[in-house]
PDB file of N, CA and C in Angstrom:
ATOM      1  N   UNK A   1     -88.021 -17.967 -28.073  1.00  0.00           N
ATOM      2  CA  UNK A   1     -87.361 -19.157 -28.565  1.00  0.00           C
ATOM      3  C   UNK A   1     -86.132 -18.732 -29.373  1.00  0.00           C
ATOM      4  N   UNK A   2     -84.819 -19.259 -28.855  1.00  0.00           N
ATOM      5  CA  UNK A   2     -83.408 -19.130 -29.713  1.00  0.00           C
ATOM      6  C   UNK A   2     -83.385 -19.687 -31.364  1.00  0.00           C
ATOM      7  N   UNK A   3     -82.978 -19.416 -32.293  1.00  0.00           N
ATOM      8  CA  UNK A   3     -82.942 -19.712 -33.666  1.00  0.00           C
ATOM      9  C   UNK A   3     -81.684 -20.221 -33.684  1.00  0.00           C
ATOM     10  N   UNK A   4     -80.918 -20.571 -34.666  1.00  0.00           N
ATOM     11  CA  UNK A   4     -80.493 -21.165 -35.364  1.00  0.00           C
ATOM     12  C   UNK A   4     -80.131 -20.606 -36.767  1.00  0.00           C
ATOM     13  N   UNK A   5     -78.551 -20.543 -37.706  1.00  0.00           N
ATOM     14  CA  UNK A   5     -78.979 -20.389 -39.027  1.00  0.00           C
ATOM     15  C   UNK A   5     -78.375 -21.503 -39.247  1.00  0.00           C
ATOM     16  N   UNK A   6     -78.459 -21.973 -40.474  1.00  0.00           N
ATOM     17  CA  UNK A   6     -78.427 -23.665 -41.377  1.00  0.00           C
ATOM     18  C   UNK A   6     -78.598 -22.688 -42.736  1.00  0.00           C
ATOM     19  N   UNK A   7     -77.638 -23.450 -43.046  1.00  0.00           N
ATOM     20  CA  UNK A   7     -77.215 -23.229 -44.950  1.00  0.00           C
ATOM     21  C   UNK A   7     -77.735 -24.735 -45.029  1.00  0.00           C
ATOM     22  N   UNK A   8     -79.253 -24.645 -46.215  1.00  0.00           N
ATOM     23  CA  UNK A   8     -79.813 -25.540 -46.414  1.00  0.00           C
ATOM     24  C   UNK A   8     -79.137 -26.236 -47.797  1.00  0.00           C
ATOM     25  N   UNK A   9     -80.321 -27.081 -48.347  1.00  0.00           N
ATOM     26  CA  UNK A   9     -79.655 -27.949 -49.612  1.00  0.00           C
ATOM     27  C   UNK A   9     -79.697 -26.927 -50.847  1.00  0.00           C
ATOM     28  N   UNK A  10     -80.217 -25.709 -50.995  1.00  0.00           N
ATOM     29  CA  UNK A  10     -79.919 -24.729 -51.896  1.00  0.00           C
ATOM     30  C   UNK A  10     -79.278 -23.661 -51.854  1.00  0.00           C
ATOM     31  N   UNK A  11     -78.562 -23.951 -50.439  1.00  0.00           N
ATOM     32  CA  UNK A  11     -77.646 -23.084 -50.215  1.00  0.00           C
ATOM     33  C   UNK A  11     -77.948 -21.420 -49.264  1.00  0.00           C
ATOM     34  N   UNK A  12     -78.737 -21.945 -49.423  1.00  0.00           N
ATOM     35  CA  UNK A  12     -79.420 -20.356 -48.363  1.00  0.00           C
ATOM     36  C   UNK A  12     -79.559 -20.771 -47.109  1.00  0.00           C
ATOM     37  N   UNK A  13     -79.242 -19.500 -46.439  1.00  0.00           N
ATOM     38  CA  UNK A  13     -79.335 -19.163 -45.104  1.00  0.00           C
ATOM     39  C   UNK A  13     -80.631 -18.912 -44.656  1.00  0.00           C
ATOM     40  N   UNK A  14     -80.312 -19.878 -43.396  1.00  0.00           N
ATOM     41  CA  UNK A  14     -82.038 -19.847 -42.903  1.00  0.00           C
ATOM     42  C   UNK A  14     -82.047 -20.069 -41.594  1.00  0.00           C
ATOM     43  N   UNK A  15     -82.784 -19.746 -40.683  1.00  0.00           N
ATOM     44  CA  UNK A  15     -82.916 -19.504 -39.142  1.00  0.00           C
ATOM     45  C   UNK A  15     -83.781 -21.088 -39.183  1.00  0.00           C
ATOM     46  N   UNK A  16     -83.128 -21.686 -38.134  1.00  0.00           N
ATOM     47  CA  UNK A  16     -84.191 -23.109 -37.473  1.00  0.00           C
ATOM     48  C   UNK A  16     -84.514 -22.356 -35.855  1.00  0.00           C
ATOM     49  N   UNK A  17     -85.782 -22.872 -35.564  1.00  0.00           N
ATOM     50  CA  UNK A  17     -85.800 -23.000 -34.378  1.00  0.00           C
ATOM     51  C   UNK A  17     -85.275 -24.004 -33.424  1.00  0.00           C
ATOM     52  N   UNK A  18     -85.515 -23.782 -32.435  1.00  0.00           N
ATOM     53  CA  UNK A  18     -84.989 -24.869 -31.254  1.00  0.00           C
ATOM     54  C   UNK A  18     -86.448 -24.933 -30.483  1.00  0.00           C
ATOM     55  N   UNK A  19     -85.964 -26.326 -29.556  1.00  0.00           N
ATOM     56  CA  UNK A  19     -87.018 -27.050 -29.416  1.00  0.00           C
ATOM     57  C   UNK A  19     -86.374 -28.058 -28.084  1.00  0.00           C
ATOM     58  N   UNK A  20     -86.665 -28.113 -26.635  1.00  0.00           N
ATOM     59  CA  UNK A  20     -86.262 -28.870 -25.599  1.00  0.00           C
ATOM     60  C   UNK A  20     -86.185 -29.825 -25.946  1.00  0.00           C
ATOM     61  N   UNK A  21     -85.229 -31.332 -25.692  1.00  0.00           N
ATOM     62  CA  UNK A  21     -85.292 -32.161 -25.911  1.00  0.00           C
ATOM     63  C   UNK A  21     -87.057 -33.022 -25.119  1.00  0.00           C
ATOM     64  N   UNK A  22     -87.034 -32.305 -24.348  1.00  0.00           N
ATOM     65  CA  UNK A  22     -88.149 -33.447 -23.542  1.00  0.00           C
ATOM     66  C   UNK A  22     -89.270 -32.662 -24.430  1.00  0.00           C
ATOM     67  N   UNK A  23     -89.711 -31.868 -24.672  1.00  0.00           N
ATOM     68  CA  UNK A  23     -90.724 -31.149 -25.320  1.00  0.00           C
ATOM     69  C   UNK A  23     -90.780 -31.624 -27.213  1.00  0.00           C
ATOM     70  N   UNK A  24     -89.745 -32.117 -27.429  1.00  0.00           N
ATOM     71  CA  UNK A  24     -89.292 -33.192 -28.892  1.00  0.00           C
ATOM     72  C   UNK A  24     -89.750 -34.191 -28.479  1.00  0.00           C
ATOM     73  N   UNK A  25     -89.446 -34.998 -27.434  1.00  0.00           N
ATOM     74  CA  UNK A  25     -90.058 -36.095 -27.081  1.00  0.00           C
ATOM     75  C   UNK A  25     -91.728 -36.642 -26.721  1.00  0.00           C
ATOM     76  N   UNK A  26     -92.217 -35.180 -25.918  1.00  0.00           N
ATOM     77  CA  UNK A  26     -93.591 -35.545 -26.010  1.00  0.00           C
ATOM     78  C   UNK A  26     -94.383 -35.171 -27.496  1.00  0.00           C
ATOM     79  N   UNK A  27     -93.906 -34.296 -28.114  1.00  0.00           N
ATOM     80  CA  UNK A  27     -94.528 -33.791 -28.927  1.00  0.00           C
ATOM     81  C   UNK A  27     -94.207 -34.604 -30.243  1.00  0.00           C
ATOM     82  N   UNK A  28     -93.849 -35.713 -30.582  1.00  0.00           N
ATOM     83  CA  UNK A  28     -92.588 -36.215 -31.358  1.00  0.00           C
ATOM     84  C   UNK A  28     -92.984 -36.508 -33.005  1.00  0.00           C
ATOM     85  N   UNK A  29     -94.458 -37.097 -33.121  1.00  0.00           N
ATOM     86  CA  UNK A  29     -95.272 -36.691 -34.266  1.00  0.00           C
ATOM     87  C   UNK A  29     -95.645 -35.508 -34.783  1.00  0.00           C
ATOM     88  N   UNK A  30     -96.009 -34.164 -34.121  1.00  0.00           N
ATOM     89  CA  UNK A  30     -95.885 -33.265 -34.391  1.00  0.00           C
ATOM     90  C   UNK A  30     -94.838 -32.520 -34.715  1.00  0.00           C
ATOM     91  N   UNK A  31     -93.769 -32.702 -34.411  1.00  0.00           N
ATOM     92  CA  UNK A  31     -92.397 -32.274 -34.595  1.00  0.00           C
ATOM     93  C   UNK A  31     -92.116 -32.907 -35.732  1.00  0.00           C
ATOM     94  N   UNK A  32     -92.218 -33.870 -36.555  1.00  0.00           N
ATOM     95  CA  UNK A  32     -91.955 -34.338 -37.854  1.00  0.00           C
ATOM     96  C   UNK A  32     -92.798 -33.938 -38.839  1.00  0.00           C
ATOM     97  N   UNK A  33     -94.101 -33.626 -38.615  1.00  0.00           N
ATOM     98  CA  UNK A  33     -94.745 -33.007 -39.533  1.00  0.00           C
ATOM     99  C   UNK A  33     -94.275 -31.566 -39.848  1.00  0.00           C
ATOM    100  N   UNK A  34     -93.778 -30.702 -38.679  1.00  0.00           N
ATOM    101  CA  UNK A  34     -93.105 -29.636 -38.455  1.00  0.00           C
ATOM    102  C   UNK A  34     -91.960 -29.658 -39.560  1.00  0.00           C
ATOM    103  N   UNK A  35     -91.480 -30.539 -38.999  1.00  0.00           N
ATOM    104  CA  UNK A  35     -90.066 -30.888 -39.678  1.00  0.00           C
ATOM    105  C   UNK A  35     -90.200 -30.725 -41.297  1.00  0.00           C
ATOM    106  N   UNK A  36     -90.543 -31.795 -41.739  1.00  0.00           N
ATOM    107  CA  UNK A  36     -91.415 -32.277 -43.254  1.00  0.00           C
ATOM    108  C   UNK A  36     -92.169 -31.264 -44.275  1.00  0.00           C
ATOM    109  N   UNK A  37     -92.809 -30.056 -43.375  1.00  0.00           N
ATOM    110  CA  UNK A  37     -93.583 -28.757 -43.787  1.00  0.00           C
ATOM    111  C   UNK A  37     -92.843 -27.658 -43.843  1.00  0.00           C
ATOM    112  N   UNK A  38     -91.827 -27.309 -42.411  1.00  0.00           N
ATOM    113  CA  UNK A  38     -91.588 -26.043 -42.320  1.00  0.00           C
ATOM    114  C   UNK A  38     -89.761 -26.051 -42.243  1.00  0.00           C
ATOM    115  N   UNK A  39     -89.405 -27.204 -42.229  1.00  0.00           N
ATOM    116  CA  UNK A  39     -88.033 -27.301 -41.920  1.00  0.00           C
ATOM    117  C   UNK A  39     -86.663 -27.839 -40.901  1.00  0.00           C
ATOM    118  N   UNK A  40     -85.992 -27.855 -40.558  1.00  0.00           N
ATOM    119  CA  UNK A  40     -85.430 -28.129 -39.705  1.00  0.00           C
ATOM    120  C   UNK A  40     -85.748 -27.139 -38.122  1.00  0.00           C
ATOM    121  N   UNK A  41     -85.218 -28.149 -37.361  1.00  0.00           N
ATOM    122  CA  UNK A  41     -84.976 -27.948 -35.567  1.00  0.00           C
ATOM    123  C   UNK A  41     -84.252 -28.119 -35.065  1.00  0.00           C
ATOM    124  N   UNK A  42     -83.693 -27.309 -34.206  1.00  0.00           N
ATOM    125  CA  UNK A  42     -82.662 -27.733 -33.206  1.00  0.00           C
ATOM    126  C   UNK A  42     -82.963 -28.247 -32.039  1.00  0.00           C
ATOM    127  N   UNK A  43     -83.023 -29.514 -31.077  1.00  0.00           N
ATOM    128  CA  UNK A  43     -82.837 -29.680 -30.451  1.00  0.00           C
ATOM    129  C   UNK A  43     -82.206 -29.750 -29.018  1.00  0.00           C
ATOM    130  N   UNK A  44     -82.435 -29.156 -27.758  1.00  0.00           N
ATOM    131  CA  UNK A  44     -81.477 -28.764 -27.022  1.00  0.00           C
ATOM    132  C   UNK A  44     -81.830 -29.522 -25.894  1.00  0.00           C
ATOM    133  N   UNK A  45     -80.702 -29.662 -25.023  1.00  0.00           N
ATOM    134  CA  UNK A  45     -80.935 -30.024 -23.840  1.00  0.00           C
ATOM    135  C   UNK A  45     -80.320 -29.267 -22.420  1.00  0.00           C
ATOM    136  N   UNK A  46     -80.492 -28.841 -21.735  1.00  0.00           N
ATOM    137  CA  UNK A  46     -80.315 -27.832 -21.152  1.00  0.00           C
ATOM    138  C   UNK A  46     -79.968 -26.913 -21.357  1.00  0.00           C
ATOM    139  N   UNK A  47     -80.829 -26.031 -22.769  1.00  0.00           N
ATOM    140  CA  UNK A  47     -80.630 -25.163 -23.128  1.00  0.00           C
ATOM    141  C   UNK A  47     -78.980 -25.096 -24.367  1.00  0.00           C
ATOM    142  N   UNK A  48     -78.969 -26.185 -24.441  1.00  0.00           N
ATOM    143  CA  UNK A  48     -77.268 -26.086 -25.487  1.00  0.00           C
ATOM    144  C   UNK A  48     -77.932 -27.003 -26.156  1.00  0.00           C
ATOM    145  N   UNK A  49     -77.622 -26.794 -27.598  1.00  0.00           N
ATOM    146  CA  UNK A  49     -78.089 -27.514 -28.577  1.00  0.00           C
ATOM    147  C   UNK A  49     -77.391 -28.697 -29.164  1.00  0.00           C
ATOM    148  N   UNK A  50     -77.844 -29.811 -29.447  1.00  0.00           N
ATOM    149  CA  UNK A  50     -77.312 -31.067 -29.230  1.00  0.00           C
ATOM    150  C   UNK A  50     -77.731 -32.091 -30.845  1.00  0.00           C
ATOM    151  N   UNK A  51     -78.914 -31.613 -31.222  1.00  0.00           N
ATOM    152  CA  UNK A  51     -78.683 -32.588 -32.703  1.00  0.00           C
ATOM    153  C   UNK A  51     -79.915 -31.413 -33.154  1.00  0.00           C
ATOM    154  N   UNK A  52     -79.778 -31.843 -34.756  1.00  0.00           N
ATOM    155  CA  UNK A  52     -81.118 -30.980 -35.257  1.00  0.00           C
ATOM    156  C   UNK A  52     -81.583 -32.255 -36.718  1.00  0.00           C
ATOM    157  N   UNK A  53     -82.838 -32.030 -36.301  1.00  0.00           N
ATOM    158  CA  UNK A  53     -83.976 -32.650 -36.708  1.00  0.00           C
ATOM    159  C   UNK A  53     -84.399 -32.385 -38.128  1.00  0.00           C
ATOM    160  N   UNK A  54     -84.236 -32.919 -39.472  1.00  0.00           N
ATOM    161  CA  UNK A  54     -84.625 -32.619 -40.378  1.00  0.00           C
ATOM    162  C   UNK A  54     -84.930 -32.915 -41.677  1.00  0.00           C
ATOM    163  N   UNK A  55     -85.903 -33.084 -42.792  1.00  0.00           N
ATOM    164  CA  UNK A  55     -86.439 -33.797 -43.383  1.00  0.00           C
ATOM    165  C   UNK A  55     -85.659 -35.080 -44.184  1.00  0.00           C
ATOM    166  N   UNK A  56     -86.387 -36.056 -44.416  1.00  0.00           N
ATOM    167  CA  UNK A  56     -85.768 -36.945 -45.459  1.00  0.00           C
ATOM    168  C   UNK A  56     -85.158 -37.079 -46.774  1.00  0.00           C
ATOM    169  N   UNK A  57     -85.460 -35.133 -46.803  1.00  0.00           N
ATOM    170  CA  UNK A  57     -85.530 -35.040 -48.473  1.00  0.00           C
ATOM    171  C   UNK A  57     -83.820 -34.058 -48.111  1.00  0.00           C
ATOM    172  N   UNK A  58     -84.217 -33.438 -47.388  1.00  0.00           N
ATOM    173  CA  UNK A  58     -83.147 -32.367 -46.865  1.00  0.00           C
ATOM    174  C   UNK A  58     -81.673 -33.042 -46.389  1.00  0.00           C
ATOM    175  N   UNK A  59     -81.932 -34.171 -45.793  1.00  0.00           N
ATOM    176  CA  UNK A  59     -80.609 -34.866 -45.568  1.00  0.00           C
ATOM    177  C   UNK A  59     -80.088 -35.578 -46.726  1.00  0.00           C
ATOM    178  N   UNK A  60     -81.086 -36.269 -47.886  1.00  0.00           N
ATOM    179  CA  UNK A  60     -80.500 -36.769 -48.985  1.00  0.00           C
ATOM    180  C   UNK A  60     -79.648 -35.682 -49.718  1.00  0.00           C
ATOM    181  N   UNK A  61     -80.738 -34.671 -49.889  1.00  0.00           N
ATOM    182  CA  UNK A  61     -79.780 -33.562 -50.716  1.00  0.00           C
ATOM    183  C   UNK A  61     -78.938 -32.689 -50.367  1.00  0.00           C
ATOM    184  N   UNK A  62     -78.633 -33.160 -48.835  1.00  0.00           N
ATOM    185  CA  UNK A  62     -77.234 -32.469 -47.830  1.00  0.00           C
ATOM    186  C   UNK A  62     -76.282 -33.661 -48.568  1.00  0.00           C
ATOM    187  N   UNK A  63     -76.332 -35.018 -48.540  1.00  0.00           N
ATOM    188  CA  UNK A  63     -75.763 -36.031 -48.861  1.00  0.00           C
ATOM    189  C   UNK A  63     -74.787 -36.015 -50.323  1.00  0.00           C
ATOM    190  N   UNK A  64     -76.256 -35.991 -51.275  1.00  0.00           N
ATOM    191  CA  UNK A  64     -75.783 -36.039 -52.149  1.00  0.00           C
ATOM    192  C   UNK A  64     -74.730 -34.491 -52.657  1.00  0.00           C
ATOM    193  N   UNK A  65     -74.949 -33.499 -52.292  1.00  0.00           N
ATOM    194  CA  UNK A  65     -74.029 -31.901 -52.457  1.00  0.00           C
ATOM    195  C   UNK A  65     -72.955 -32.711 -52.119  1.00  0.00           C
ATOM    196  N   UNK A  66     -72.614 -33.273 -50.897  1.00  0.00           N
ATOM    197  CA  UNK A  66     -71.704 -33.685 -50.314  1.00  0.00           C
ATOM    198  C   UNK A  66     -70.737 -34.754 -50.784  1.00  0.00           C
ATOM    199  N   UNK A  67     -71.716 -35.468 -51.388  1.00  0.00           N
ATOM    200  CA  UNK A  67     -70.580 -36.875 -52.537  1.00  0.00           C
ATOM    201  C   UNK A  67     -70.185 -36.231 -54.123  1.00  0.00           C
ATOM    202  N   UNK A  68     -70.788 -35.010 -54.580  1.00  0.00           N
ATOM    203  CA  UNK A  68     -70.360 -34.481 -55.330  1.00  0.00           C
ATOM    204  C   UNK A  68     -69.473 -33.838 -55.333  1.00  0.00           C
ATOM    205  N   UNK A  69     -69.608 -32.953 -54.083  1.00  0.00           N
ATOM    206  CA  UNK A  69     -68.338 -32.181 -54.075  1.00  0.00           C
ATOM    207  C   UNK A  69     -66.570 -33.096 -53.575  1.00  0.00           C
ATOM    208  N   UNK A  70     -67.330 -34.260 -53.019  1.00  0.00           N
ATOM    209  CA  UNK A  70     -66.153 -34.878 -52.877  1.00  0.00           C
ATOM    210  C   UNK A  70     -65.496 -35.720 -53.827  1.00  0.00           C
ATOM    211  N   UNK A  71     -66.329 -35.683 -55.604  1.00  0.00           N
ATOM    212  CA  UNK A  71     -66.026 -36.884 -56.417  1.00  0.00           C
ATOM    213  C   UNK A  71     -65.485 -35.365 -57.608  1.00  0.00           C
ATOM    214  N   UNK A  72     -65.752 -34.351 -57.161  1.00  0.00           N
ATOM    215  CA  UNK A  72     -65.063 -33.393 -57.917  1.00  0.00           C
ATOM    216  C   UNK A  72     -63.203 -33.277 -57.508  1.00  0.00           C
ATOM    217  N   UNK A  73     -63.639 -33.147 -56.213  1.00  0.00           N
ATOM    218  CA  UNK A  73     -62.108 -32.940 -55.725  1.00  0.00           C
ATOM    219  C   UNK A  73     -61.130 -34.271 -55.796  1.00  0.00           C
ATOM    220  N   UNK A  74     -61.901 -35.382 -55.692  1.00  0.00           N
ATOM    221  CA  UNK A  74     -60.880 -36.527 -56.083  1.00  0.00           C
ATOM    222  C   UNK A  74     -60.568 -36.392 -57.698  1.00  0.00           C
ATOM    223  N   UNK A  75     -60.971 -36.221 -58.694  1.00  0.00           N
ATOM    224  CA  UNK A  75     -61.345 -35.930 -60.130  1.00  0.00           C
ATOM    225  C   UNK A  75     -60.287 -34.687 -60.162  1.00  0.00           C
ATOM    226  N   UNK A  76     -60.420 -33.810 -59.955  1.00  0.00           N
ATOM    227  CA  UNK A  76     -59.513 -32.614 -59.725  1.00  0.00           C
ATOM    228  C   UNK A  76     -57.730 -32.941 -59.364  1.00  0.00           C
ATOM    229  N   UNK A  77     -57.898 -33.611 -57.776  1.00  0.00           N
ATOM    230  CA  UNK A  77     -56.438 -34.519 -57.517  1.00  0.00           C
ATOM    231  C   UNK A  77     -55.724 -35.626 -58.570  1.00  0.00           C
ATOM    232  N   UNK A  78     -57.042 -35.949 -59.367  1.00  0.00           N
ATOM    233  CA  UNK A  78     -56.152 -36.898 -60.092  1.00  0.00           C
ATOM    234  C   UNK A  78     -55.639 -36.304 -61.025  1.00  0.00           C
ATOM    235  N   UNK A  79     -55.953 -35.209 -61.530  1.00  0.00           N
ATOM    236  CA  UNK A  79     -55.865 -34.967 -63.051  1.00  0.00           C
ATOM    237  C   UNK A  79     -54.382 -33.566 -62.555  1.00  0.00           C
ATOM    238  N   UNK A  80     -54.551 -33.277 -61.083  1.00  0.00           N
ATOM    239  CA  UNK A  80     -53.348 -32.179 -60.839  1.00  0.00           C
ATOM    240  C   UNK A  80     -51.866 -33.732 -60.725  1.00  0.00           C
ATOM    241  N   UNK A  81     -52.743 -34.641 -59.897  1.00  0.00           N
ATOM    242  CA  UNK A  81     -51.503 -35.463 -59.898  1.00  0.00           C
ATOM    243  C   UNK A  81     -50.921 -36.189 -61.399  1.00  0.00           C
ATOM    244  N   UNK A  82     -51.652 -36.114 -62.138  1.00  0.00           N
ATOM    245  CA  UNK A  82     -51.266 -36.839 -63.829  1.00  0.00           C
ATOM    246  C   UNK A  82     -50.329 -36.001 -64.569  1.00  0.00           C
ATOM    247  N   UNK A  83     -51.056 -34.478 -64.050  1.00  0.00           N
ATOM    248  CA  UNK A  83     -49.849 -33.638 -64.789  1.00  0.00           C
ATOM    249  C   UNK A  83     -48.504 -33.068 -64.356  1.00  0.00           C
ATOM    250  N   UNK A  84     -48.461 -33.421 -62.672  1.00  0.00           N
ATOM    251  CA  UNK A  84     -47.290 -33.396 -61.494  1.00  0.00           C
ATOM    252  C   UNK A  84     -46.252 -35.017 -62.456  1.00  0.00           C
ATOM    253  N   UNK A  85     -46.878 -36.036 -63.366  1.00  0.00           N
ATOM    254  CA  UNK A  85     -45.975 -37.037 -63.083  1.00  0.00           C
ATOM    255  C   UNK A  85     -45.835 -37.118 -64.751  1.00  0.00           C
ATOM    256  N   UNK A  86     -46.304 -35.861 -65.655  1.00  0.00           N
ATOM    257  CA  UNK A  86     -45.983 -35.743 -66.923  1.00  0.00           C
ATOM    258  C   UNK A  86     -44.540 -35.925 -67.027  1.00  0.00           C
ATOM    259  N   UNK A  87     -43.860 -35.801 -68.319  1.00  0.00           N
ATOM    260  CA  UNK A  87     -41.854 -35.671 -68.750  1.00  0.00           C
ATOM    261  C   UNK A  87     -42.114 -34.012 -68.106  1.00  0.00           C
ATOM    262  N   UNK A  88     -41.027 -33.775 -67.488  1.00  0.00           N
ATOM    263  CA  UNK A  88     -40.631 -32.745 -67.491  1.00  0.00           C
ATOM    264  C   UNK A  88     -41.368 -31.928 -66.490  1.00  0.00           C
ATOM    265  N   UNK A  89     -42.177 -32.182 -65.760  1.00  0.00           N
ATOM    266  CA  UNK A  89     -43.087 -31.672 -64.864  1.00  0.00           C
ATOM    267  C   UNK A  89     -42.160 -31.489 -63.479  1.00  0.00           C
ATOM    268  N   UNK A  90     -40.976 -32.368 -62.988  1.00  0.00           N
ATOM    269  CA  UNK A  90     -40.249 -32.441 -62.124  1.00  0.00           C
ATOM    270  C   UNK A  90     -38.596 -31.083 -61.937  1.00  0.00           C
ATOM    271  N   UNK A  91     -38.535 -30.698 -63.644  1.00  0.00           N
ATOM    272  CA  UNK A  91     -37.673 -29.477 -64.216  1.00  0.00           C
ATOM    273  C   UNK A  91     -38.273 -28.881 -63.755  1.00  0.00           C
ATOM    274  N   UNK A  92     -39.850 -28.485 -63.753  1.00  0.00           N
ATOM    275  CA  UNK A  92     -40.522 -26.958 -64.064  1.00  0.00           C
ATOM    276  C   UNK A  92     -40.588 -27.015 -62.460  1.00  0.00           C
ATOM    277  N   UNK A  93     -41.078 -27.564 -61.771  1.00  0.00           N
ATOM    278  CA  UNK A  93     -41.220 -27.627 -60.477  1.00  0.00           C
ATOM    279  C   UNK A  93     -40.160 -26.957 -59.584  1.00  0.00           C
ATOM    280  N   UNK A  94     -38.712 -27.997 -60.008  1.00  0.00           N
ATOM    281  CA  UNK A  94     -37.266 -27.331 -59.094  1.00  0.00           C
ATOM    282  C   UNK A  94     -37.491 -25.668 -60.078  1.00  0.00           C
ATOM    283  N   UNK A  95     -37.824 -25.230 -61.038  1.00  0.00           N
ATOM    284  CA  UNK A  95     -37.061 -24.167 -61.422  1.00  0.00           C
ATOM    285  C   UNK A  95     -38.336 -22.774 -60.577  1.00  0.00           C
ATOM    286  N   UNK A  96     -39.291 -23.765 -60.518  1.00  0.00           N
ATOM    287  CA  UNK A  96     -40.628 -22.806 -59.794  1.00  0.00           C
ATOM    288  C   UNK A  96     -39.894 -22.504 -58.216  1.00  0.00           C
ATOM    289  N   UNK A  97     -39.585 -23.449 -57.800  1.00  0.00           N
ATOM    290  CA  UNK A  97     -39.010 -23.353 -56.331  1.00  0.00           C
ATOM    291  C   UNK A  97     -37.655 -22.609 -55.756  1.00  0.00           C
ATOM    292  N   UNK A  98     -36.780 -22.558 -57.295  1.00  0.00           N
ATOM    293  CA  UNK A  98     -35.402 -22.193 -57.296  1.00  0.00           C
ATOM    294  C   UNK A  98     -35.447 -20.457 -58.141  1.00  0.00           C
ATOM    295  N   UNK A  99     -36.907 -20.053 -57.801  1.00  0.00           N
ATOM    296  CA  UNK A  99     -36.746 -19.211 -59.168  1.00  0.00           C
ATOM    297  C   UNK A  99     -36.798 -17.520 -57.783  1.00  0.00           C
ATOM    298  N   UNK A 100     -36.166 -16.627 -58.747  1.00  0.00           N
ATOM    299  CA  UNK A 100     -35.766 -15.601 -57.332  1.00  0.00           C
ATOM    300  C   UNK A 100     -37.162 -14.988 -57.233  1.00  0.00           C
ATOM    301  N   UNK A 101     -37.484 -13.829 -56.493  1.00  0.00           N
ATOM    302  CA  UNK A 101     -38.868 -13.164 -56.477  1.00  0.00           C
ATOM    303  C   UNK A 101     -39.242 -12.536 -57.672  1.00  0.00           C
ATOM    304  N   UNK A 102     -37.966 -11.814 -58.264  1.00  0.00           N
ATOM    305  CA  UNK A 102     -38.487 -11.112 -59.267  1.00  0.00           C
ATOM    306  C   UNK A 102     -38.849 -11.781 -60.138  1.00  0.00           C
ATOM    307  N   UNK A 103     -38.407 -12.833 -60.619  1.00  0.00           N
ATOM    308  CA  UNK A 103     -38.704 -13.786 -61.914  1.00  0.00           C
ATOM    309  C   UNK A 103     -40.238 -14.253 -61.494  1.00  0.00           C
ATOM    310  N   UNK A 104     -40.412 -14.892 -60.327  1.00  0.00           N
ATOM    311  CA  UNK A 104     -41.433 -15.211 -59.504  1.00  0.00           C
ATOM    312  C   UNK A 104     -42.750 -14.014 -60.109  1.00  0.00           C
ATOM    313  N   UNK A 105     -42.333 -12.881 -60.005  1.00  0.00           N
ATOM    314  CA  UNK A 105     -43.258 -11.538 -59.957  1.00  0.00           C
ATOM    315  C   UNK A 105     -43.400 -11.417 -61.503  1.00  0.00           C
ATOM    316  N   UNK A 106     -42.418 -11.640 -62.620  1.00  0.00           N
ATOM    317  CA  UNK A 106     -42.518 -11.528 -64.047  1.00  0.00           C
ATOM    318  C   UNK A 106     -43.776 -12.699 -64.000  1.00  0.00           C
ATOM    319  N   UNK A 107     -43.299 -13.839 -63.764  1.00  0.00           N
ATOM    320  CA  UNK A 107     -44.048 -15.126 -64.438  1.00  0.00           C
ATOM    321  C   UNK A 107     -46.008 -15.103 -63.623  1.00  0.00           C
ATOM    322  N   UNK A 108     -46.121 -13.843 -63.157  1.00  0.00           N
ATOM    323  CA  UNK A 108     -47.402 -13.890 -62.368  1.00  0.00           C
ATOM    324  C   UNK A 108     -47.912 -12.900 -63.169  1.00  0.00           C
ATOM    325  N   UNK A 109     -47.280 -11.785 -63.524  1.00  0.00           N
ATOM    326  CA  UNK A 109     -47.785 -10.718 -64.217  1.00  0.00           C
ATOM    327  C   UNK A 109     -47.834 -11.830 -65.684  1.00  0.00           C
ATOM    328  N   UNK A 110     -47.289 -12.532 -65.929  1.00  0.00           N
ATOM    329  CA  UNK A 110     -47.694 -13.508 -67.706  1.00  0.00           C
ATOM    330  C   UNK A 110     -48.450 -13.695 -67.529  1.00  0.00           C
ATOM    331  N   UNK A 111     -48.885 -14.420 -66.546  1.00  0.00           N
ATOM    332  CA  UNK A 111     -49.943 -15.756 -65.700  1.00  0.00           C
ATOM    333  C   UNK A 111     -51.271 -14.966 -66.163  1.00  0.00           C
ATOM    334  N   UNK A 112     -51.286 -13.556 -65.738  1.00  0.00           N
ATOM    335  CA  UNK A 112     -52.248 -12.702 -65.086  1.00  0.00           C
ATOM    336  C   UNK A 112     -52.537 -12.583 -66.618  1.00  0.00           C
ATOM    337  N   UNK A 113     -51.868 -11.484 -67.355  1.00  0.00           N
ATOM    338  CA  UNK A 113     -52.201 -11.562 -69.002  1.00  0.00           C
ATOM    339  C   UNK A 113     -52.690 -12.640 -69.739  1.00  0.00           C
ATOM    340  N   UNK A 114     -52.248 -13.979 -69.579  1.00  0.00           N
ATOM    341  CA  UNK A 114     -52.425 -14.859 -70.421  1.00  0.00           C
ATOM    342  C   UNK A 114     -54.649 -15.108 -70.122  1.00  0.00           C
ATOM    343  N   UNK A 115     -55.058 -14.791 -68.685  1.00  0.00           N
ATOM    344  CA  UNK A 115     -56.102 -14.854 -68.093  1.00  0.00           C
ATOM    345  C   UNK A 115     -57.277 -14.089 -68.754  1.00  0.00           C
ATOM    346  N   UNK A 116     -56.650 -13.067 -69.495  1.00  0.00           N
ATOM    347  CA  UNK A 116     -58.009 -11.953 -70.027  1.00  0.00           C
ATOM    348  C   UNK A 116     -58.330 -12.256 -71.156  1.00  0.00           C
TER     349      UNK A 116
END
């Protein structure tokens, strides 16, 4: 039987099995207890895998990782865009863009110091 890896809801790597679609179908209560106990499945149908099967608890907390990480990055955009529309944020910008390499290379080596 072919495996599968799936980065689960804690983040680890983990092998699913696979499982025929028609052999999901007869077996289809057993396959959820499967599911529910031991983890996710892949599903295949002629041998190419086509959906995977997996607990109620496991898709909420695929879900919820997923609205977090997306209410960080909106949270993040707002607060890069608040300080893009500060006084003076539009100077520093042209002089970032207009500035030669070497100055470019000074203000990274600051960047870098100011960091430790």
């Amino acid at each position: 039987m072919a495996t599968h890896t799936f980065r689960n809801h804690l983040g680890d790597l983990i092998e699913i099995p696979e499982i025929a679609a028609t052999q999901a179908k007869n077996t289809f209560g057993e396959l959820l207890d499967h599911v529910s106990s031991s983890g996710p499945v892949a599903i295949t149908r002629h041998d190419t895998p086509k959906a995977v099967l997996l607990s109620y608890e496991e898709f909420q907390s695929l879900s919820n990782a997923r609205s977090k990480t997306l209410d960080a990055f909106s949270t993040s955009f707002d607060d890069l865009l608040e300080r893009l529309q500060a006084p003076g944020a539009r100077e520093r910008m042209e002089a970032a863009f207009n500035a030669s390499p070497a100055e470019l290379g000074r203000a990274a080596v600051e960047a870098a110091k100011r960091r430790r």
